[in-house]
C-alpha atoms as a PDB file:
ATOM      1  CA  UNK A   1     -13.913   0.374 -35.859  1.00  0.00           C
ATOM      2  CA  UNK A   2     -10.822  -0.804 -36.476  1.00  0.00           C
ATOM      3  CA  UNK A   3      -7.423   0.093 -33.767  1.00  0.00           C
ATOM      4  CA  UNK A   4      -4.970   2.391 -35.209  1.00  0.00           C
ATOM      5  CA  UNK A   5      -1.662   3.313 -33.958  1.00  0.00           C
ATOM      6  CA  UNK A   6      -2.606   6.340 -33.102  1.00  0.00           C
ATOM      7  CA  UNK A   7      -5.476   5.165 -30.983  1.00  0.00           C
ATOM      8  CA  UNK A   8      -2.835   2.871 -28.884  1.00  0.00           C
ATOM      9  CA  UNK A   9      -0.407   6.177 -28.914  1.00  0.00           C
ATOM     10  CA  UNK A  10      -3.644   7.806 -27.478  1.00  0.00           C
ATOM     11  CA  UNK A  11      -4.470   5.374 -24.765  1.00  0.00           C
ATOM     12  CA  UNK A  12      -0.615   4.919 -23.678  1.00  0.00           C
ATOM     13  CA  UNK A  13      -0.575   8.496 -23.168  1.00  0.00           C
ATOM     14  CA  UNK A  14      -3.840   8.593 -20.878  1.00  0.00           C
ATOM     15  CA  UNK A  15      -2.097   6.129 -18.581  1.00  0.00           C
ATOM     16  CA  UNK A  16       0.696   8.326 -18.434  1.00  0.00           C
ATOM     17  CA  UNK A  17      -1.185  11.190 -17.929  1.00  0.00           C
ATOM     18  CA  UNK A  18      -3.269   9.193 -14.864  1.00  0.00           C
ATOM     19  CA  UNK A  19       0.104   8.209 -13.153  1.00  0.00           C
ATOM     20  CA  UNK A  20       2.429  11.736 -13.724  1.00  0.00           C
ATOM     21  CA  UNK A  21       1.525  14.481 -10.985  1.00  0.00           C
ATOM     22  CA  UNK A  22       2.832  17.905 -10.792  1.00  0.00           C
ATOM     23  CA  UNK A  23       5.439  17.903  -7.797  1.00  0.00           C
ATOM     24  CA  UNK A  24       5.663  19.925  -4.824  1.00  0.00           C
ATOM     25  CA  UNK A  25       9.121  20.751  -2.765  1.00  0.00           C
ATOM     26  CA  UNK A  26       8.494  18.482  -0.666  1.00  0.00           C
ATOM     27  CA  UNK A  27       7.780  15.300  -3.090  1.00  0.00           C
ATOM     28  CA  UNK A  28      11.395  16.584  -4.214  1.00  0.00           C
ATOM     29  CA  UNK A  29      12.992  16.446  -0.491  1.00  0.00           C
ATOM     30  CA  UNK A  30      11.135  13.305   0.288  1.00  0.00           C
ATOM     31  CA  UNK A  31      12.586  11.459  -3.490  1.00  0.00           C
ATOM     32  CA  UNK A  32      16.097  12.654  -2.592  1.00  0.00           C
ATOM     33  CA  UNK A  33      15.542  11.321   0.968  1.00  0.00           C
ATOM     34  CA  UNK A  34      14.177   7.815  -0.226  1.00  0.00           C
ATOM     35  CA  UNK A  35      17.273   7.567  -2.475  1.00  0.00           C
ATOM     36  CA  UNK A  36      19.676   8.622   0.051  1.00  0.00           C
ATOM     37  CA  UNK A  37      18.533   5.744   1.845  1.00  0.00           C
ATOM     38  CA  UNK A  38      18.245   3.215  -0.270  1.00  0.00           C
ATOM     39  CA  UNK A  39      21.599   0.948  -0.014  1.00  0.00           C
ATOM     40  CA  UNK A  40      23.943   1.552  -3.094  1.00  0.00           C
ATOM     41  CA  UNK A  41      22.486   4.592  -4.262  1.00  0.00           C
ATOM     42  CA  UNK A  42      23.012   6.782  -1.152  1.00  0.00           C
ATOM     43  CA  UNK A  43      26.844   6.283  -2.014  1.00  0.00           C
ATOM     44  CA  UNK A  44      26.228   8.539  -5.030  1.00  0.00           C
ATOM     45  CA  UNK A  45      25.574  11.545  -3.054  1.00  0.00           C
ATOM     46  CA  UNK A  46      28.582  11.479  -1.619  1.00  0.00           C
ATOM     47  CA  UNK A  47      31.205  11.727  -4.930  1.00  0.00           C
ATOM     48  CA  UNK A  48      28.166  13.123  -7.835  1.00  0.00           C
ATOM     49  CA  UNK A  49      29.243  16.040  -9.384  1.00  0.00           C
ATOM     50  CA  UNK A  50      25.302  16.704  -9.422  1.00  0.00           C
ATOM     51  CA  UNK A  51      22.011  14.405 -10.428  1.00  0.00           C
ATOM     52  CA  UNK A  52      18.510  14.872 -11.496  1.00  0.00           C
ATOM     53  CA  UNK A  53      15.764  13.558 -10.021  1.00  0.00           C
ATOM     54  CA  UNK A  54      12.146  12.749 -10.997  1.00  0.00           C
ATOM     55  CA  UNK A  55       9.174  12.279  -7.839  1.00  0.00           C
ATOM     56  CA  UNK A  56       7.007  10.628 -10.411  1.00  0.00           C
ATOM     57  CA  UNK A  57       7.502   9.310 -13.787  1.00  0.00           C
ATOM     58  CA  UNK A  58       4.292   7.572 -15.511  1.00  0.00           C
ATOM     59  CA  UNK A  59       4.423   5.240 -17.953  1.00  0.00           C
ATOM     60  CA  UNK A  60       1.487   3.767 -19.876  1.00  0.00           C
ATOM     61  CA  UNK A  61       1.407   1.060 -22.947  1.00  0.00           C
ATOM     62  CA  UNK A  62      -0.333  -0.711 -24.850  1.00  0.00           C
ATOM     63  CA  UNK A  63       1.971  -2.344 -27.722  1.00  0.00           C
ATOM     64  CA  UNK A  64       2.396   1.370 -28.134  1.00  0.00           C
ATOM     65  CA  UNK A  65       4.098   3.544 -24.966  1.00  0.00           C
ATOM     66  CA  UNK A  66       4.629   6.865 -23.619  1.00  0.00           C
ATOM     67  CA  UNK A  67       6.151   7.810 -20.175  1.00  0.00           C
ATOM     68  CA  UNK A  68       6.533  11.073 -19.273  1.00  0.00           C
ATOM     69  CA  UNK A  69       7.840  12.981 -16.180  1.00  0.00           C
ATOM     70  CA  UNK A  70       9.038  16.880 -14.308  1.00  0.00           C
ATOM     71  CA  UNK A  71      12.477  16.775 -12.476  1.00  0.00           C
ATOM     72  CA  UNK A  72      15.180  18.942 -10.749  1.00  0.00           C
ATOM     73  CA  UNK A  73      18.651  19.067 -11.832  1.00  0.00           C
ATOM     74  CA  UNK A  74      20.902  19.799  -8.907  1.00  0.00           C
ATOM     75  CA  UNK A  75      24.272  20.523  -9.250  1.00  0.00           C
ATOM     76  CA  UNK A  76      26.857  20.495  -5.872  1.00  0.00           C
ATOM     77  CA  UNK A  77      22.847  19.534  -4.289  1.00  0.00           C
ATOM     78  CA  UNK A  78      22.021  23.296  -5.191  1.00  0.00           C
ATOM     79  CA  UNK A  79      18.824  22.977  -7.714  1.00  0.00           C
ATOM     80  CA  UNK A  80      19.680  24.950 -10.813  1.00  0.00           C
ATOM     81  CA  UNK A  81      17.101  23.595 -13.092  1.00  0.00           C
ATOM     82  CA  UNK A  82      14.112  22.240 -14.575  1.00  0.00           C
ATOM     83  CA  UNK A  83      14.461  18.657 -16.825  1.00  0.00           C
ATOM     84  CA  UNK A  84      11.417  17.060 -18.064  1.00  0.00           C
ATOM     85  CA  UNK A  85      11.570  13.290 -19.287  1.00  0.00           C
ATOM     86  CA  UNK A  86       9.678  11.941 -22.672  1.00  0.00           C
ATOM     87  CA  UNK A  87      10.012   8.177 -23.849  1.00  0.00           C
ATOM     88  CA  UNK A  88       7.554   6.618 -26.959  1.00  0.00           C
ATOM     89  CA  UNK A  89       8.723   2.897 -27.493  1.00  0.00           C
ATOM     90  CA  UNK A  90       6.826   0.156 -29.117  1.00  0.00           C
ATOM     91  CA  UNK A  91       7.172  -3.488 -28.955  1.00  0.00           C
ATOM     92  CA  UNK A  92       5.751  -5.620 -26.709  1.00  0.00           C
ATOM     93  CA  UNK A  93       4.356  -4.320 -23.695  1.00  0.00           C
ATOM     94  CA  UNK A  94       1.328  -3.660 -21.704  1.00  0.00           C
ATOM     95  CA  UNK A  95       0.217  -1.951 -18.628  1.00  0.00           C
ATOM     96  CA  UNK A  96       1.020   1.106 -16.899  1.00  0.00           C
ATOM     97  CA  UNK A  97       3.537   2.108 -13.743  1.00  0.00           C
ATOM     98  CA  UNK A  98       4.587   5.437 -11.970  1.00  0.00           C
ATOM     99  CA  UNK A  99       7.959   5.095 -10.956  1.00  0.00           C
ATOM    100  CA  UNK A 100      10.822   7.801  -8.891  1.00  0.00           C
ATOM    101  CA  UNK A 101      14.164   7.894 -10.796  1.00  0.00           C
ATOM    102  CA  UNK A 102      17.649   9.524 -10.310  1.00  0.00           C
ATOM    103  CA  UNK A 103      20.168   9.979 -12.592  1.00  0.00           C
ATOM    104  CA  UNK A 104      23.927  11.018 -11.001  1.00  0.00           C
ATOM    105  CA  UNK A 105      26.449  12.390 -12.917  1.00  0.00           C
ATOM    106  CA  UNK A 106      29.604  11.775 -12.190  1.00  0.00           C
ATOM    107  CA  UNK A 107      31.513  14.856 -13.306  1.00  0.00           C
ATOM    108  CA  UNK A 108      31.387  18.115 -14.911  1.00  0.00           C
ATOM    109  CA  UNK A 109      31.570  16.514 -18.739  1.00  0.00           C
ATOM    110  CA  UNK A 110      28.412  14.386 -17.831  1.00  0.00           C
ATOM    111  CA  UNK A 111      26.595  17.546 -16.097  1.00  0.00           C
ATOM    112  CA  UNK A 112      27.030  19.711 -19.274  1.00  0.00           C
ATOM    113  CA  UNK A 113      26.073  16.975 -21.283  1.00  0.00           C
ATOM    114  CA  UNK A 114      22.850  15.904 -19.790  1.00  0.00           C
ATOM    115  CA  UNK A 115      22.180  20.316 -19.390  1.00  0.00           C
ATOM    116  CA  UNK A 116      23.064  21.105 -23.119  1.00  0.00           C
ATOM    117  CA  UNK A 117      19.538  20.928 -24.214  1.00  0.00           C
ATOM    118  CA  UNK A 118      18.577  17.923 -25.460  1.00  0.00           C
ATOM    119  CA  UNK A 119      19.951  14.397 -24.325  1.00  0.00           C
ATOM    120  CA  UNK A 120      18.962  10.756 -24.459  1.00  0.00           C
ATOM    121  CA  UNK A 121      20.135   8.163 -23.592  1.00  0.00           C
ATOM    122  CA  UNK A 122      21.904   5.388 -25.651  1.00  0.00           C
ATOM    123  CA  UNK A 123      21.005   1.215 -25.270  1.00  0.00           C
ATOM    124  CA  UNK A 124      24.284   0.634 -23.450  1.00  0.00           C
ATOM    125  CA  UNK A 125      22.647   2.280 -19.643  1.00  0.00           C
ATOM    126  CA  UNK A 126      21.656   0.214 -17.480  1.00  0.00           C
ATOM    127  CA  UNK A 127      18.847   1.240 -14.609  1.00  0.00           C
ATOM    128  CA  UNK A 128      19.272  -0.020 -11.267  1.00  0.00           C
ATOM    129  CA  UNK A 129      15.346  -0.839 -10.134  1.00  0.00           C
ATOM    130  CA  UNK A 130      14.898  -0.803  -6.386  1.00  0.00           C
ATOM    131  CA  UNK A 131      11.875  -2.993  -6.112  1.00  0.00           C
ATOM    132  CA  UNK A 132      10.088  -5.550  -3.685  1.00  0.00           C
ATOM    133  CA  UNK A 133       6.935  -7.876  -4.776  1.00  0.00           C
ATOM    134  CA  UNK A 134       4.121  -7.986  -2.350  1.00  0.00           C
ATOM    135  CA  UNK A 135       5.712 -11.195  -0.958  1.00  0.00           C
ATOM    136  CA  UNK A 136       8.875  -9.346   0.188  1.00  0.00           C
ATOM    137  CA  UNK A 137      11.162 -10.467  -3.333  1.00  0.00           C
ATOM    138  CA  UNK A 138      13.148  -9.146  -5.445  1.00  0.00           C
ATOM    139  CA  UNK A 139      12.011  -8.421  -8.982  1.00  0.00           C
ATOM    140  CA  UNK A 140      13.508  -6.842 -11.936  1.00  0.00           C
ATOM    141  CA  UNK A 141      11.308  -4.807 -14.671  1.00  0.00           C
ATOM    142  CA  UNK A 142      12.139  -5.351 -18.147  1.00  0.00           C
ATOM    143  CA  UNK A 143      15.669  -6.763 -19.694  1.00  0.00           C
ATOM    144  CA  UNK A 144      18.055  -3.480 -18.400  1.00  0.00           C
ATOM    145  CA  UNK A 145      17.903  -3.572 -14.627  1.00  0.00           C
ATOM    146  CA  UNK A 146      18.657  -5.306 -11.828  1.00  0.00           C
ATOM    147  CA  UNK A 147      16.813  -5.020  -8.536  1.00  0.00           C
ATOM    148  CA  UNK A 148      17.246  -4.993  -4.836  1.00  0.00           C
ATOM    149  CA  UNK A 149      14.988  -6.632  -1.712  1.00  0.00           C
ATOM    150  CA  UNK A 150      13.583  -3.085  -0.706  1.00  0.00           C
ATOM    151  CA  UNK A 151      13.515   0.191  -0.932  1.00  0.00           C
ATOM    152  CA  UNK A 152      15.495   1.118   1.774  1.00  0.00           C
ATOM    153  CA  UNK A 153      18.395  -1.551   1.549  1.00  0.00           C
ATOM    154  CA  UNK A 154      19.363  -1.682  -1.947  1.00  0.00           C
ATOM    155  CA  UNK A 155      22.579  -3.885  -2.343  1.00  0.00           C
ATOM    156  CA  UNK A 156      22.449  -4.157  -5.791  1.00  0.00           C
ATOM    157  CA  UNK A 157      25.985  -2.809  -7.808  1.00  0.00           C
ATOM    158  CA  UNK A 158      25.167   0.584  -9.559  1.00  0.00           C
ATOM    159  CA  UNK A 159      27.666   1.816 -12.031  1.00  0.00           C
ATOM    160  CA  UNK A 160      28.852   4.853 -13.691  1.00  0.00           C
ATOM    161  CA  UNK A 161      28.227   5.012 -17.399  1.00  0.00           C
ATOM    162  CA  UNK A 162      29.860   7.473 -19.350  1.00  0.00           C
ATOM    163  CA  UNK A 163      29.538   9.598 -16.716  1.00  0.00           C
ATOM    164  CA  UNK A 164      25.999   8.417 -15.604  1.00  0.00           C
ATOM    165  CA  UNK A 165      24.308   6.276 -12.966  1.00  0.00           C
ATOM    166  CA  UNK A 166      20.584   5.684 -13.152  1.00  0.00           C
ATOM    167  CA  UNK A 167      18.306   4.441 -10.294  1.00  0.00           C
ATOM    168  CA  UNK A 168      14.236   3.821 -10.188  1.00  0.00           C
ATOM    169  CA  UNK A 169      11.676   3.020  -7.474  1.00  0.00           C
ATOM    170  CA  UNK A 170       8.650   1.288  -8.556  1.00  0.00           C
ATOM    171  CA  UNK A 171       5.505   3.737  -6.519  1.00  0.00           C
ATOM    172  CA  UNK A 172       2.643   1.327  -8.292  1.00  0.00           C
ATOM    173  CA  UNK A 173       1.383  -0.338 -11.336  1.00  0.00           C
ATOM    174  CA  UNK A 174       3.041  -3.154 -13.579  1.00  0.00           C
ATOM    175  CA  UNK A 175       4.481  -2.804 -16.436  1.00  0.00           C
ATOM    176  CA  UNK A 176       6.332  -5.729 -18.815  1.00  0.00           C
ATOM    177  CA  UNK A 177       9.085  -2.851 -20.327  1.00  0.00           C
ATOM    178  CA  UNK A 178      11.478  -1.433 -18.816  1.00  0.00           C
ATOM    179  CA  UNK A 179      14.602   0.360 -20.454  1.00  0.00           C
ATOM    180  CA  UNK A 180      16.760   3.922 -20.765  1.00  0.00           C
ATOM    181  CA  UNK A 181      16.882   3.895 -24.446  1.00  0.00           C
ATOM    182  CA  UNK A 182      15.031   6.682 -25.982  1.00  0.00           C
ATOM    183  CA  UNK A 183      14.213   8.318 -22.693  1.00  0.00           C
ATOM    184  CA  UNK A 184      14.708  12.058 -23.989  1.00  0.00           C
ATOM    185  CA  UNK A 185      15.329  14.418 -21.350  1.00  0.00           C
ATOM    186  CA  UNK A 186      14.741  18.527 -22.162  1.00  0.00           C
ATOM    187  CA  UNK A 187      16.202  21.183 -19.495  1.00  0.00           C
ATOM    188  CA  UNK A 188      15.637  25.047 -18.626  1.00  0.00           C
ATOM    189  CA  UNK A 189      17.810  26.655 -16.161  1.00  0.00           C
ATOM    190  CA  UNK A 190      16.607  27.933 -12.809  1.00  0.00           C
ATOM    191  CA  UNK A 191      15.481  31.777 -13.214  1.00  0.00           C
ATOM    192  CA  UNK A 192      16.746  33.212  -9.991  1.00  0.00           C
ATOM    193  CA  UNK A 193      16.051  36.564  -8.683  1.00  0.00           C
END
């Protein structure tokens, strides 16, 4: 039997699927904590117009990859919404990592933006990774990120662009790929009572 591409898509997607969990409140309260910690992200809580945030993101590949991942989108850090995350990329990679990521807007413009249904996200954004190797190092996943010492004392530079700042934490796995582009992000608006 011969591979196809859509027996790679396939297996990419069961790693996903292995590493994404449905989240509970408190897997919410304990991501926003972990960020509002960490160094130069924390800063973004104090001047965001809003951000989304994702407890888990999986991502599985095999030259073919998927991620995929549930969020909040809070907006003055009230939640009014539900975001989900989608990314299929091929190219060379392999392996398979579940990862926490923010994403701060700056402003109103940015906010409608990323809630207006469908976004994704051009080449140009960067990802801040907030990472440590076993050894206590600093690594950096993939071409579009730069990385810290730890978790919880980031000093790495995060930036607005266009409107957006972006920051992961590695939770397990390894992964040679890391990048924005083509991350599509879907969102629903709270129903409230």
């Amino acid at each position: 039997m011969r591979p196809t591409p859509k027996l790679f898509l396939t297996a990419a997607l069961l790693l996903v699927a292995t590493v994404a969990v449905a989240a509970h409140d408190e897997d919410y309260r304990e991501t926003i904590d972990l960020f509002k910690q960490a160094g130069e992200s924390s800063g973004f809580f104090h001047n965001c117009y809003g951000y989304a945030v994702f407890p888990t993101i999986g991502k599985g590949a095999f030259v073919v990859g998927g991620a995929y991942g549930k969020g909040r989108v809070y907006e003055h850090g009230k939640w009014v919404g539900d975001t989900s995350l989608a990314q299929v990329s091929v190219g060379f990679q392999a392996g398979g990592e579940g990862y926490s990521q923010i994403v701060f807007f700056e402003d109103k413009r940015a906010f409608d933006e990323f809630t207006n249904g469908d976004f994704q996200f051009d080449a140009g954004v960067r990802v801040v990774a907030i990472t440590a190797s076993a050894g206590g190092q600093a690594g950096t996943h993939g071409v579009s990120g730069d990385a810290s010492a730890g978790k919880h004392d980031a000093t790495t530079a995060g930036k607005y662009y266009r409107g957006m700042a972006v920051f992961t934490i590695v939770k397990g796995g390894a992964l040679y790929q890391a990048s924005l582009a083509g991350q599509k992000y879907n969102y629903k608006p709270r129903k409230t009572s």
